[in-house]
Each structure stands twice: as C-alpha cells, then as structure tokens.
C-alpha atoms as a PDB file:
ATOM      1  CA  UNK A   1      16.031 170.707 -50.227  1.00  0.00           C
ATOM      2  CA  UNK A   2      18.548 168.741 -48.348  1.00  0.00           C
ATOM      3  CA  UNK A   3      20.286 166.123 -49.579  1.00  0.00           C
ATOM      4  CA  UNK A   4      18.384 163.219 -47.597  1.00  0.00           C
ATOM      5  CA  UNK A   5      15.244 164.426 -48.579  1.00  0.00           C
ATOM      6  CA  UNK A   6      16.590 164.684 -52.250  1.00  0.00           C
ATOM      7  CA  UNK A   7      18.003 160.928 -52.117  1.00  0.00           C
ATOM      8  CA  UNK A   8      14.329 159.798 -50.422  1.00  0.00           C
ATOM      9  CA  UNK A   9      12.409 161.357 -53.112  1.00  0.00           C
ATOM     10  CA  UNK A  10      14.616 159.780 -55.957  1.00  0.00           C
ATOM     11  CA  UNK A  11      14.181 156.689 -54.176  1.00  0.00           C
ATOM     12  CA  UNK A  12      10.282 156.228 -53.965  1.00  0.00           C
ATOM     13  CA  UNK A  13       9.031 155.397 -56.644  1.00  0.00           C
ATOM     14  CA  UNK A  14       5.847 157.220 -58.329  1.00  0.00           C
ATOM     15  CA  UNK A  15       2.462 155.605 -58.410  1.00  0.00           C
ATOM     16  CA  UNK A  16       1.601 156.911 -61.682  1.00  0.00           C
ATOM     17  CA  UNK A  17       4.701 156.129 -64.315  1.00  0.00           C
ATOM     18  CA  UNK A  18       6.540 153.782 -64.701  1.00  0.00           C
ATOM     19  CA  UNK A  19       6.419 149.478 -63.356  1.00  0.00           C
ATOM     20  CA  UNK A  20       5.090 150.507 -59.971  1.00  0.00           C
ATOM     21  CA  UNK A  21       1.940 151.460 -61.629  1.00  0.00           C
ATOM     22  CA  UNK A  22      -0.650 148.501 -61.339  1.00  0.00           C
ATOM     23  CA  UNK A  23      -4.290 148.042 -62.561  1.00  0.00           C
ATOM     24  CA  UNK A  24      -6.851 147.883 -59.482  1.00  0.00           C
ATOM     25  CA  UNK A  25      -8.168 144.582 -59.195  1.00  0.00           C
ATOM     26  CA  UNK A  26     -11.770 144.404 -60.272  1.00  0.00           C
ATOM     27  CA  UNK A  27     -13.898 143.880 -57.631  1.00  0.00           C
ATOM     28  CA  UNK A  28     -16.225 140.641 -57.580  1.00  0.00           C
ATOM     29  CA  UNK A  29     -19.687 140.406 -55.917  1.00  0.00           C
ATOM     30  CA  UNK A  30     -19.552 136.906 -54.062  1.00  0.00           C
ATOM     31  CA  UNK A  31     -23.186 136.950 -53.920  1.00  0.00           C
ATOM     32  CA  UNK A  32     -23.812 136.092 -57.338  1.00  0.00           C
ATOM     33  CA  UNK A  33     -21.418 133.445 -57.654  1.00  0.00           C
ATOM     34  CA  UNK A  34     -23.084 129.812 -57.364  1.00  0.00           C
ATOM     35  CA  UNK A  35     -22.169 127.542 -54.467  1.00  0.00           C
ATOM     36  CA  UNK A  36     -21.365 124.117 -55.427  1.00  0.00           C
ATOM     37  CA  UNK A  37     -21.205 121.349 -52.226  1.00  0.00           C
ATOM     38  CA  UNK A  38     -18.958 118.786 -52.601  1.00  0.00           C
ATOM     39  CA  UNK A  39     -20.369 115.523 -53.884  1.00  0.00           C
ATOM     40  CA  UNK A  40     -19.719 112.486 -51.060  1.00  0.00           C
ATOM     41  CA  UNK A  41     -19.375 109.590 -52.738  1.00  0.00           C
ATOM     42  CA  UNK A  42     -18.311 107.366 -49.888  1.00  0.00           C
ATOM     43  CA  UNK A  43     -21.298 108.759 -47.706  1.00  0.00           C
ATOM     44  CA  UNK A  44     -23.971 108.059 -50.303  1.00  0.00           C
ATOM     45  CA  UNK A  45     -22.779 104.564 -51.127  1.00  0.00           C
ATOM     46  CA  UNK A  46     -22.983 103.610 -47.749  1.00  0.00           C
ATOM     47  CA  UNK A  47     -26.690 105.214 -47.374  1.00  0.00           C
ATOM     48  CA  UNK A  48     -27.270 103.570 -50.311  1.00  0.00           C
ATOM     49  CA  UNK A  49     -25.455  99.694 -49.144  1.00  0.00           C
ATOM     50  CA  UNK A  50     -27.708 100.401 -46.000  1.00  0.00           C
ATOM     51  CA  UNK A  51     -31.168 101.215 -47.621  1.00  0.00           C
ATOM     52  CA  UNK A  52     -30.406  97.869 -50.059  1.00  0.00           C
ATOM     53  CA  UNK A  53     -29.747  95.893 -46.864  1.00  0.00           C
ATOM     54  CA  UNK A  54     -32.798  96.970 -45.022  1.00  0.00           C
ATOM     55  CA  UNK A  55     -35.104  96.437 -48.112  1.00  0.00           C
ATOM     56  CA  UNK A  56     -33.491  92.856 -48.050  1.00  0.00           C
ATOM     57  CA  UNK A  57     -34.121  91.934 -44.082  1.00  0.00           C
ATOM     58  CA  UNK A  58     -37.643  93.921 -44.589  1.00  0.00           C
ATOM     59  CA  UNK A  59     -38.312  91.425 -47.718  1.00  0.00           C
ATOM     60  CA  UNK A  60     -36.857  88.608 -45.705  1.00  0.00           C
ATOM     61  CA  UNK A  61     -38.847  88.725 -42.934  1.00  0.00           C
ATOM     62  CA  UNK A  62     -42.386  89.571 -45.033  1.00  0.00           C
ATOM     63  CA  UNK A  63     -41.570  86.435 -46.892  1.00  0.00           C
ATOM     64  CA  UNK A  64     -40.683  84.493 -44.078  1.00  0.00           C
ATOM     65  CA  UNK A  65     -42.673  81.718 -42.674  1.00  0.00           C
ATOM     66  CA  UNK A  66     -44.085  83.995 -39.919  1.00  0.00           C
ATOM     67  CA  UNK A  67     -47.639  84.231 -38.742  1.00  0.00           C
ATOM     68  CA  UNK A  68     -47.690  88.147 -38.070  1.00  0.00           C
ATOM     69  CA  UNK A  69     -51.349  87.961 -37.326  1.00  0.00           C
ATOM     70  CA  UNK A  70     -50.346  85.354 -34.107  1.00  0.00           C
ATOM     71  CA  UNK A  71     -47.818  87.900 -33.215  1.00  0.00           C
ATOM     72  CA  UNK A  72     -49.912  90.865 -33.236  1.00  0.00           C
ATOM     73  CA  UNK A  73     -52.683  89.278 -31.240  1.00  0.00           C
ATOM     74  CA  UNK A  74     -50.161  88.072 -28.008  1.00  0.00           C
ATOM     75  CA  UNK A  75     -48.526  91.086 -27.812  1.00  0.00           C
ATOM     76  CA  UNK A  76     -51.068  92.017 -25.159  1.00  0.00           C
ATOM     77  CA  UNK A  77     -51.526  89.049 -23.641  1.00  0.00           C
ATOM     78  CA  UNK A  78     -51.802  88.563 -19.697  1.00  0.00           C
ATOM     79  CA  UNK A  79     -49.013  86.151 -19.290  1.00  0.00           C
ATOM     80  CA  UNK A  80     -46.424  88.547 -21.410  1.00  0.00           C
ATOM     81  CA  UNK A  81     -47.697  91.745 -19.780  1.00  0.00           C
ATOM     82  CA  UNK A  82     -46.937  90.042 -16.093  1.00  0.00           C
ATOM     83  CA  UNK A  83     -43.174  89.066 -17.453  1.00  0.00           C
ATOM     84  CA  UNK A  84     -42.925  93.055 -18.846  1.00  0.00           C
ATOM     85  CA  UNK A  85     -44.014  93.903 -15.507  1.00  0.00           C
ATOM     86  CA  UNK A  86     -41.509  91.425 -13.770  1.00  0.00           C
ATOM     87  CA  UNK A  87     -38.175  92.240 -16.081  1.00  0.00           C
ATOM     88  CA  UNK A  88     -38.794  96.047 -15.580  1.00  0.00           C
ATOM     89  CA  UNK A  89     -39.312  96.407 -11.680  1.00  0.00           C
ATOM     90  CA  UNK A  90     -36.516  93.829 -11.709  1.00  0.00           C
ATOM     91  CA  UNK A  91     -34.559  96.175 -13.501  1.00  0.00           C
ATOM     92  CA  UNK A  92     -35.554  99.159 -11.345  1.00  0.00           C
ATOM     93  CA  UNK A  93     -34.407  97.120  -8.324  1.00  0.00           C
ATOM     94  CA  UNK A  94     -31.707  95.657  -9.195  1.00  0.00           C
ATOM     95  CA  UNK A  95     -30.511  98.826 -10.487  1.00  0.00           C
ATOM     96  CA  UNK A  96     -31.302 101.032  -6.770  1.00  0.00           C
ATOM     97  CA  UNK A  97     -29.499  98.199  -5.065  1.00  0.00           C
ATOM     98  CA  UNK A  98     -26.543  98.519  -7.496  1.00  0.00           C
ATOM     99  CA  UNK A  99     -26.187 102.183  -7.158  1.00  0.00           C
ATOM    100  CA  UNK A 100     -26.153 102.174  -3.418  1.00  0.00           C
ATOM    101  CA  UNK A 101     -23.484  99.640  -3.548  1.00  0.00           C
ATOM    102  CA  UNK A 102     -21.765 100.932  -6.643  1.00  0.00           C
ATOM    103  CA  UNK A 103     -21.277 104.520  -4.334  1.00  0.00           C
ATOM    104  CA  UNK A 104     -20.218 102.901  -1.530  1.00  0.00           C
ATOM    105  CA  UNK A 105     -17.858 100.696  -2.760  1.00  0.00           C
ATOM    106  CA  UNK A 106     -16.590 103.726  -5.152  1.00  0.00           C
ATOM    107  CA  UNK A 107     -15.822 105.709  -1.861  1.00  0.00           C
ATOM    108  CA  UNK A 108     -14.079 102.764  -0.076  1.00  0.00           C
ATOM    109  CA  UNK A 109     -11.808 102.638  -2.828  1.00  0.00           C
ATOM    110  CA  UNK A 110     -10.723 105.895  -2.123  1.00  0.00           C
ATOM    111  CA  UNK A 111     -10.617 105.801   0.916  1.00  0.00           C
ATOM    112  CA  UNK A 112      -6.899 106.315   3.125  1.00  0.00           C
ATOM    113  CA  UNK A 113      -7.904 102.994   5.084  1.00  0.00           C
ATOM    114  CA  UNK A 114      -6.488 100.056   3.312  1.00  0.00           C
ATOM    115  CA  UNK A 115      -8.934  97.767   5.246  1.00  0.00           C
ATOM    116  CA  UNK A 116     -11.886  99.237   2.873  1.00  0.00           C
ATOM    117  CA  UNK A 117     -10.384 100.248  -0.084  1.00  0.00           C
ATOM    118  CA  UNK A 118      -8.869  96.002  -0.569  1.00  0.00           C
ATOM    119  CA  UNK A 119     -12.306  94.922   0.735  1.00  0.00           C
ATOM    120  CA  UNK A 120     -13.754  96.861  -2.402  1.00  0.00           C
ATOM    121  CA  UNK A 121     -11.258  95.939  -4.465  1.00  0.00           C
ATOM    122  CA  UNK A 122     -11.779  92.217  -3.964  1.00  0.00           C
ATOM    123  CA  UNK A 123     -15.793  92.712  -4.378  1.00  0.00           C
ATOM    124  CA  UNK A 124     -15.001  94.223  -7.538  1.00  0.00           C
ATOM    125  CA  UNK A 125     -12.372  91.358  -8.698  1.00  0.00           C
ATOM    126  CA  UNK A 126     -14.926  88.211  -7.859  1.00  0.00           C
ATOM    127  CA  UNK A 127     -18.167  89.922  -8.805  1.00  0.00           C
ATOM    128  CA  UNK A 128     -16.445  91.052 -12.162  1.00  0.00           C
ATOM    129  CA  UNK A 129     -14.224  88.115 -12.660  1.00  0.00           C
ATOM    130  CA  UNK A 130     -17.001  85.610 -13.054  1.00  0.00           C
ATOM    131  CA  UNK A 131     -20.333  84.893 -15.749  1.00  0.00           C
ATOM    132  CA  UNK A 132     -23.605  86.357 -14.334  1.00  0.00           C
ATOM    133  CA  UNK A 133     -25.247  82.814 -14.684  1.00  0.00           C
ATOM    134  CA  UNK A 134     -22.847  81.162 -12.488  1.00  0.00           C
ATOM    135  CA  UNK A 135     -23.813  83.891  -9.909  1.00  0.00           C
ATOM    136  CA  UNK A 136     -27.261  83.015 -10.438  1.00  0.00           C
ATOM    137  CA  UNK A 137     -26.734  79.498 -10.077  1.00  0.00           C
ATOM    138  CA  UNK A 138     -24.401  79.627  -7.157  1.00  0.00           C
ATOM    139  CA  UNK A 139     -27.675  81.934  -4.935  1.00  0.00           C
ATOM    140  CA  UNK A 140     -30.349  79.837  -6.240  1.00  0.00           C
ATOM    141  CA  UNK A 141     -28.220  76.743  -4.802  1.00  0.00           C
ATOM    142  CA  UNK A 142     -27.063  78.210  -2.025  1.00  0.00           C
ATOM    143  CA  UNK A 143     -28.948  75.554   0.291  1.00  0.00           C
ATOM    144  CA  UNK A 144     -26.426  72.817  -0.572  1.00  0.00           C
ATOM    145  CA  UNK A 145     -23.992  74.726   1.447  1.00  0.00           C
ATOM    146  CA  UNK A 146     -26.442  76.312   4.321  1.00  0.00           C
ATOM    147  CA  UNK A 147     -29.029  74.362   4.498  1.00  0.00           C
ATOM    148  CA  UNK A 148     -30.378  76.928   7.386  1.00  0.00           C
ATOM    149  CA  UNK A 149     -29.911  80.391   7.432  1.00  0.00           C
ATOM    150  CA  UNK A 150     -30.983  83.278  10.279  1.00  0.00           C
ATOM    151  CA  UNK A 151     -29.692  84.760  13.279  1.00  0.00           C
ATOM    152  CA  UNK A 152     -28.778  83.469  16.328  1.00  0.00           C
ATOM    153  CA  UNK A 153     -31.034  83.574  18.968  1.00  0.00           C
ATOM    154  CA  UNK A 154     -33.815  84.877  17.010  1.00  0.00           C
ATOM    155  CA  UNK A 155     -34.692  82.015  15.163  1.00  0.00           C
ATOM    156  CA  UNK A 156     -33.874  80.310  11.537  1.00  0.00           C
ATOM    157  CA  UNK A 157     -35.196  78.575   8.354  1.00  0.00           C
ATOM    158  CA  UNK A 158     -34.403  76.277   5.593  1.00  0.00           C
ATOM    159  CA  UNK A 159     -32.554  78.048   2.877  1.00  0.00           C
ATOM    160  CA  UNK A 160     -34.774  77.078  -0.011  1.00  0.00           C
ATOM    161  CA  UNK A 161     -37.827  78.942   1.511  1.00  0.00           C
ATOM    162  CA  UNK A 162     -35.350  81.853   1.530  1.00  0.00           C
ATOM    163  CA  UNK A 163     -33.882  82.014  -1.522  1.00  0.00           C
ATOM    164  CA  UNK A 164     -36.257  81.964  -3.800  1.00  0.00           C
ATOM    165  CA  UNK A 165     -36.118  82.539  -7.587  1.00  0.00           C
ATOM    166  CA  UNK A 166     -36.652  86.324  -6.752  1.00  0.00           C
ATOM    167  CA  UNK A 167     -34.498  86.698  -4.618  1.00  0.00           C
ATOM    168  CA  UNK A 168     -31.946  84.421  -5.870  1.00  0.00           C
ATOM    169  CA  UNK A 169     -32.509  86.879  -9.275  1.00  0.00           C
ATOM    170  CA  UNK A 170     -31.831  90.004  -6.723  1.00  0.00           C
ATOM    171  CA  UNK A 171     -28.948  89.004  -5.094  1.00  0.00           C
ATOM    172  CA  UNK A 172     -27.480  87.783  -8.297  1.00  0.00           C
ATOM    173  CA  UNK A 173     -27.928  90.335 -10.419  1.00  0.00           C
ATOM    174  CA  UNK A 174     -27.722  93.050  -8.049  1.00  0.00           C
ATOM    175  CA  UNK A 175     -24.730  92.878  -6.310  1.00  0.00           C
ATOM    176  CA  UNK A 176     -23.209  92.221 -10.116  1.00  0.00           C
ATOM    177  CA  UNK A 177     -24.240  95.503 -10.996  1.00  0.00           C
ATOM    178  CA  UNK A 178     -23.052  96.920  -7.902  1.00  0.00           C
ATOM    179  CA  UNK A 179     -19.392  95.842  -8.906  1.00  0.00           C
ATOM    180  CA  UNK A 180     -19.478  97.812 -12.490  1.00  0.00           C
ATOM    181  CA  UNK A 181     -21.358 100.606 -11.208  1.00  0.00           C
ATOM    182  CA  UNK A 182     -18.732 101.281  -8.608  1.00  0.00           C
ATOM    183  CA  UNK A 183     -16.394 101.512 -11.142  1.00  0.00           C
ATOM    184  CA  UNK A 184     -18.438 104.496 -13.120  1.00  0.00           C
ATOM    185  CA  UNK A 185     -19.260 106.510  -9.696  1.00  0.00           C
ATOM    186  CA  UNK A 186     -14.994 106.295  -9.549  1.00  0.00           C
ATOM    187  CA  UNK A 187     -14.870 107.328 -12.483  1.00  0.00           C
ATOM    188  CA  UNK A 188     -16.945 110.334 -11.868  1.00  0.00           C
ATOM    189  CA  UNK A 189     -15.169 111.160  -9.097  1.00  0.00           C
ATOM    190  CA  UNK A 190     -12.314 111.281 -10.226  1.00  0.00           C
ATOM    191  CA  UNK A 191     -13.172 113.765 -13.315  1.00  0.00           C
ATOM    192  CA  UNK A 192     -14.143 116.385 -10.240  1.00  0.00           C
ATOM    193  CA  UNK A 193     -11.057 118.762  -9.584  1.00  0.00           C
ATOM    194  CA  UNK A 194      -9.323 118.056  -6.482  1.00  0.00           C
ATOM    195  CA  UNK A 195      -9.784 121.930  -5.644  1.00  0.00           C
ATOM    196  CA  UNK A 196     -13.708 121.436  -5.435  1.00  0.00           C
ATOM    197  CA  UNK A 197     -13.137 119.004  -2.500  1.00  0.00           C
ATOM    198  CA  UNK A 198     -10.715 121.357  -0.715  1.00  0.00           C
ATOM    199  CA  UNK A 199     -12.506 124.331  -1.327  1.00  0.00           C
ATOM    200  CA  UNK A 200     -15.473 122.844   0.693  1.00  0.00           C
ATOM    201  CA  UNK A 201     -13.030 121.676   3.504  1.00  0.00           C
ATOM    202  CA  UNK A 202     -11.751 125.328   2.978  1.00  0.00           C
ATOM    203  CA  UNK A 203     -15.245 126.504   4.462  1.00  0.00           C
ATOM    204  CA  UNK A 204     -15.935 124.110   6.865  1.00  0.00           C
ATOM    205  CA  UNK A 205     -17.838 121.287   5.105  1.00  0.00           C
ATOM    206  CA  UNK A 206     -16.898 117.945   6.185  1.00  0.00           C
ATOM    207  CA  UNK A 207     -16.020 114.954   4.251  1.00  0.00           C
ATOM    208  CA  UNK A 208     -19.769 113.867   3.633  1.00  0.00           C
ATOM    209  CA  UNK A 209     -21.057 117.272   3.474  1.00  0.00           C
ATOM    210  CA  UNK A 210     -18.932 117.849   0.170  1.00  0.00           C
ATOM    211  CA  UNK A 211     -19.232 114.427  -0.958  1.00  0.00           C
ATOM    212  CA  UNK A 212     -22.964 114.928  -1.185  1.00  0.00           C
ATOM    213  CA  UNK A 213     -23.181 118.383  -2.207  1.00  0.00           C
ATOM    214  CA  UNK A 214     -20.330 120.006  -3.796  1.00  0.00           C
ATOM    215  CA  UNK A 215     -18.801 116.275  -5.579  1.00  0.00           C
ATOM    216  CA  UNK A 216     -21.537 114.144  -6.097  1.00  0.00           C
ATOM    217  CA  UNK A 217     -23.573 116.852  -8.066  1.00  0.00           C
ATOM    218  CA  UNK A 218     -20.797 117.654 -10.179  1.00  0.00           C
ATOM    219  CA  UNK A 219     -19.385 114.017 -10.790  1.00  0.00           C
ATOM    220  CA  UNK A 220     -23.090 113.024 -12.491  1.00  0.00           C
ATOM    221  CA  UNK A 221     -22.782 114.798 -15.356  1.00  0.00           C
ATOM    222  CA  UNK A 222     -19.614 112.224 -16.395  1.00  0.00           C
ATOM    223  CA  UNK A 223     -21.694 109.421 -14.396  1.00  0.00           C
ATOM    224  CA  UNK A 224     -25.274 109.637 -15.926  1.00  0.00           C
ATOM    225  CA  UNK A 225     -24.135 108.175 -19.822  1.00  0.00           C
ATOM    226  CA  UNK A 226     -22.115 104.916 -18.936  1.00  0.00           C
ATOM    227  CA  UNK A 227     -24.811 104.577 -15.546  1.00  0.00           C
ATOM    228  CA  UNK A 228     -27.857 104.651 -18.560  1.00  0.00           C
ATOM    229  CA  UNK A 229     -26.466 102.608 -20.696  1.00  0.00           C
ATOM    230  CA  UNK A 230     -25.698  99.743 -17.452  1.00  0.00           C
ATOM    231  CA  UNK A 231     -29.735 100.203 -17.073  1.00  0.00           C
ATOM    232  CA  UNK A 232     -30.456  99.545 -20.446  1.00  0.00           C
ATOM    233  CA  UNK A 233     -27.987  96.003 -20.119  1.00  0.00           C
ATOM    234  CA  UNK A 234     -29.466  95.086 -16.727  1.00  0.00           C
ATOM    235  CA  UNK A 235     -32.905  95.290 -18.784  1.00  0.00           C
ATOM    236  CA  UNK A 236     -32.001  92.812 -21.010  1.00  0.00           C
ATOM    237  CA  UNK A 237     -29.658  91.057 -18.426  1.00  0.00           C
ATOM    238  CA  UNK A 238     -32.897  90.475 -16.523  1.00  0.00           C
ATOM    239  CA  UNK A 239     -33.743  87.236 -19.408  1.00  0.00           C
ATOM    240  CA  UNK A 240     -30.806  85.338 -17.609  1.00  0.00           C
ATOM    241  CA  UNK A 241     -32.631  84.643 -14.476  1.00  0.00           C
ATOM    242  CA  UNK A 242     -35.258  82.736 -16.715  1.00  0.00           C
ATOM    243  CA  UNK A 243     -33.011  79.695 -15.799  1.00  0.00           C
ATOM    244  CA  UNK A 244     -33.641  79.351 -12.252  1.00  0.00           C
ATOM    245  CA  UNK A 245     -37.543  79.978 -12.522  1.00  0.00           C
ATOM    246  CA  UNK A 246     -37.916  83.987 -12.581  1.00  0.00           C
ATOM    247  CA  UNK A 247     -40.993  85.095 -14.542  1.00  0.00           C
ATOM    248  CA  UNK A 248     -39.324  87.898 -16.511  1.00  0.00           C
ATOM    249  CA  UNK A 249     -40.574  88.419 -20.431  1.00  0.00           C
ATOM    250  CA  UNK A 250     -38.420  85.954 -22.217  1.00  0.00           C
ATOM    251  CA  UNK A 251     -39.475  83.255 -19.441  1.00  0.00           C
ATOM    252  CA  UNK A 252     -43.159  84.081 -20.110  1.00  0.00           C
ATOM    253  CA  UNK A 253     -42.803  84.510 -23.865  1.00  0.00           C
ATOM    254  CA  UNK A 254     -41.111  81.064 -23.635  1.00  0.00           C
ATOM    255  CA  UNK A 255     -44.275  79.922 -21.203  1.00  0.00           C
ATOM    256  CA  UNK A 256     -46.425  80.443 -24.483  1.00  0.00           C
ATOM    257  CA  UNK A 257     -44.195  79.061 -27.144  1.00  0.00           C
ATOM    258  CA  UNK A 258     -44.315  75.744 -25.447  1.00  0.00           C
ATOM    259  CA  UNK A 259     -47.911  75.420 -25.759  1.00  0.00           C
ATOM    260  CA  UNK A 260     -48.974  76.978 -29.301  1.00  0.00           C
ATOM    261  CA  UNK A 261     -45.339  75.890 -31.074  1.00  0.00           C
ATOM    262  CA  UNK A 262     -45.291  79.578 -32.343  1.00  0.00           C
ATOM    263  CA  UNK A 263     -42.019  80.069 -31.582  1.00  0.00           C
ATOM    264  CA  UNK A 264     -40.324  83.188 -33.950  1.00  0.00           C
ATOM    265  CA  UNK A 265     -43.999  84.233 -33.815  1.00  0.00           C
ATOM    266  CA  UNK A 266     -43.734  84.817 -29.658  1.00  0.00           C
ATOM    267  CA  UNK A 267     -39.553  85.804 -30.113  1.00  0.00           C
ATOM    268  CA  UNK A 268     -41.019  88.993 -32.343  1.00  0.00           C
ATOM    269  CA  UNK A 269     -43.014  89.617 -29.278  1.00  0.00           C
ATOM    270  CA  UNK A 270     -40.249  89.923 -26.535  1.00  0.00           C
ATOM    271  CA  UNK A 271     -38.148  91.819 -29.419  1.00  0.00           C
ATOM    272  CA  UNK A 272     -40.876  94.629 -29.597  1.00  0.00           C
ATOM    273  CA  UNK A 273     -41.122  94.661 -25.858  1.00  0.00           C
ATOM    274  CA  UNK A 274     -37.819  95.226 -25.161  1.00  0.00           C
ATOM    275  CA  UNK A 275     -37.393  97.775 -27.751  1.00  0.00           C
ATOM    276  CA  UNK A 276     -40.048  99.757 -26.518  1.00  0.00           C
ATOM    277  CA  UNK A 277     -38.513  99.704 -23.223  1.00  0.00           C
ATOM    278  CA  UNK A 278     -34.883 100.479 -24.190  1.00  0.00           C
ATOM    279  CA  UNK A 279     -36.028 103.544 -26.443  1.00  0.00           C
ATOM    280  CA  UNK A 280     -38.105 104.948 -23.045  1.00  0.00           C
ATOM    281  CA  UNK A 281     -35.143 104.503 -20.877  1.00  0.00           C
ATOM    282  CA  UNK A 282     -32.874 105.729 -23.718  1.00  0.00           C
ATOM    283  CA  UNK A 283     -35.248 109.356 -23.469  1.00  0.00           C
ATOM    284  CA  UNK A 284     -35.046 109.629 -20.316  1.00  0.00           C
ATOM    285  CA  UNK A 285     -31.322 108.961 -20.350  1.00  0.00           C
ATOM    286  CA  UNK A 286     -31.108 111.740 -23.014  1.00  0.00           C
ATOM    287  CA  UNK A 287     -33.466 114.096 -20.469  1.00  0.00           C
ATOM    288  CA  UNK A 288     -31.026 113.948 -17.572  1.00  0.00           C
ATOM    289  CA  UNK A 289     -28.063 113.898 -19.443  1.00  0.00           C
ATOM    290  CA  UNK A 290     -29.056 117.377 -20.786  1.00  0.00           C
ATOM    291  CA  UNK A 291     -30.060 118.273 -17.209  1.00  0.00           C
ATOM    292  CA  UNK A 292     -26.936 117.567 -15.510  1.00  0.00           C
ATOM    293  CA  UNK A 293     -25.087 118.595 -18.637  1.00  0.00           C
ATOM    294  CA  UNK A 294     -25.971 121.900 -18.721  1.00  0.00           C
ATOM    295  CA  UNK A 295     -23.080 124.840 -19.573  1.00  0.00           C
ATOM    296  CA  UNK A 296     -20.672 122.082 -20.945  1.00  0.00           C
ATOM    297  CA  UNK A 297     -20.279 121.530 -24.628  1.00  0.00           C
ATOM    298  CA  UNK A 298     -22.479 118.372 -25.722  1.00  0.00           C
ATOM    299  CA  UNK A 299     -19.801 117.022 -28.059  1.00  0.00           C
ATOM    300  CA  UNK A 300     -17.528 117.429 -30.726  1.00  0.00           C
ATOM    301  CA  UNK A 301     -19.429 117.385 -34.410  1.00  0.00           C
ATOM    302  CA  UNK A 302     -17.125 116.146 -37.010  1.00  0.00           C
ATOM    303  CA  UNK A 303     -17.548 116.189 -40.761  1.00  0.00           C
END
C-alpha cells in the first residue's frame, strides 16, 4: 500500500466505531399525524361583526313603520313596469351610442394628426369636467339659445319640439358616457403589444384591418370589466333624467308616491328593481369576461 492510500485510509473515518457512528433517525408516518388549521381570529370576528349587523338592519327594517304588503302588491304595477322598461332600453342606448363614440374618440387620441387627437382630448376634458345634471339641463334648455334648429335649405323647427325629454336624456347621458368609455377602449389598447399591430402591417393588413381584427379582439379582454361596470352606473345614472320629465323607474315610482303617500313603501320598490337588474347585467358581465378571458389567469387568490 502506498503511502497516499495509507494516509486516506487513516483519514476516513469508520462508520461503525467511534463518534462518526450515529443512530438512524426513526422514521415517522405523516399520515397518522393530525392536522390542526390555524384558528383566524380576525376573520371570524369580522363574520361575526357582519352577521350582528345584518340581524340589526334585518330587525330594523321588520320593525319599521313599513307597509310590506303595499310594497309587494306595486311591484308589478303598470306604471313601474313602463319606467323598468324606459331606464333599461335607456341604458342599452345610451350605452351603444357611448361605445361608438368611446372607440372613436379612443382612436383619435392616438392618432399622429394633432387636429383629432386635441379634438378628443377637449371632448373628453368638457364632457368629464362637468356634473351629468348640468348636461341634462343645458340639452333640455337648449331652445333658449336656438330657438330653431335644421338644415339649410331643407327646412327647420322650433327647438322644443326637438329636444324632447328623450332626447334631451340621450344626448345627455350619452355623449357623457362616450367621454369615460373612450378612456377604457385606450386603455385597452394600450395593454395590446405594439408587436401585434406590426405584425399585421408585417402581412399586409392595413390600419383598420388590424384595428378590427388582430387589436380590438385582444384589447376586450382588459376592456369588458371597467366597460360592465360603466353599464351597471349608466343603469342607475338613468334616475337623473327624472328632472327634466323622462319616465325612467324612479320618475314613475315617484309618479305613485305622490298619490298614495307610500313613500319608503314605493322606494323598496325601485330598490328591488334595480337590484334585479344590476345582478342580470353583473352575469352576463361575468359570462363574457370568461369568454374573452380565456387562457389568461383569472386573478391572484390571496390568503
């Protein structure tokens, strides 16, 4: 034996003298041991402060002086069904004319022609900058500054037989909407990759071409949340044109009130109209945000 093979084996030491030996660790069977789950006290006191406060409004409103019966029995009526009927094709077109604007407007802002992109930037500043009433007001009263409106050489007529409470309601509240909806389109334009655009340039599609087919499509899936929940405002946006004369729900819920003096009575009703159409829209929100979601992560689950 040489001597570096004599020196190696002096060095190692042997597994069975001396302090290198060691006892094998016993093994354990983790599938008899009992799982304990952390106990959450902040989470269940603040199911429990939540149950105690809805036991308290649920109490408070049994208890209340309110005539349920009256409430049960108008929530069919003729006169609210028309204003349910009024506040949600209001919505609906409102909301189309919005949309067309809103994508319009979106694409003149990014446009290279400074002519369109600071004409959409000042629609955006006024129609943002002031209260939807005063919009209302302003195209309901629009006759005290033209008293006649039409085109020239065709023929015209007074203002007031133009502007009526319906339209005055559409014009308001849709070109309002058209001003924030712009600003979501943008934004879903912008989350598309600048290499999408130029790979469709890249095989001959022209600006429009990609705008509608390769961008468009992929910029809805950012679009479609903050575009459902604008729908879901405009619904309820749609009681602010009960000041100039519109027949939406909270004008004809109001209609009744001022003949039977059941007031909280007829306010229950609009409340349970309105929730049953937010919670429809809010499904079919959900629907097409899972549609146009598809193959990207649906969120981030925290504990």
């Amino acid at each position: 034996m040489s001597l570096t093979s004599g020196a190696a084996a002096a060095i190692a030491p042997n597994p069975h003298s001396g302090p290198a030996r060691r006892e094998a660790a016993p093994e354990v069977d983790i599938s008899k041991m009992i799982q304990v789950r952390p106990r959450r006290w902040g989470r269940m006191t603040a199911v429990a402060l939540i149950v105690l406060i809805l036991a308290w409004l649920t109490k408070a409103f049994a208890e209340g002086n309110i005539a349920w019966d009256v409430t049960g029995d108008h929530m069919f009526w003729p006169t609210i069904l028309k204003g349910v009927w009024g506040t949600i094709w209001m919505s609906i077109a409102c909301m189309i004319m919005g949309i067309v604007i809103g994508v319009v407007c979106a694409v003149m802002r990014g446009s290279p022609n400074p002519v369109l992109r600071w004409v959409a930037i000042g629609y955006q500043w006024f129609f943002r900058g002031t209260p939807v009433v005063l919009q209302l007001l302003i195209w309901f009263n629009l006759a005290l500054v033209f008293p006649y409106m039409g085109v020239p050489g065709i023929g015209s007529a007074r203002t007031v037989d133009l502007i009526t409470p319906i339209v005055a309601t559409l014009l308001g509240l849709g070109l309002n909407q058209g001003a924030y909806t712009s600003e979501v389109v943008r934004a879903g334009l912008l989350s598309v990759d600048r290499g999408q655009f130029e790979a469709a340039q890249a095989i001959g599609m022209g600006y429009w071409t990609s705008l509608r087919r390769i961008i468009l499509p992929q910029a809805m899936r950012v679009v479609i949340p903050p575009l459902g929940n604008e729908f879901i405002g405009l619904v309820k946006m749609t009681s602010l044109a009960s000041i100039i004369g519109f027949s939406d729900l909270l004008r004809s819920v109001q209609d009744v009130y001022y003949l039977n003096a059941r007031v909280i009575e007829l306010l229950m009703v609009a409340a349970a109209w309105y929730l049953v159409v937010v919670t429809i829209l809010s499904i079919g929100q959900s629907a097409l945000e899972r549609r146009f979601g598809r193959g990207f992560a649906s969120g981030v689950r925290t504990e």
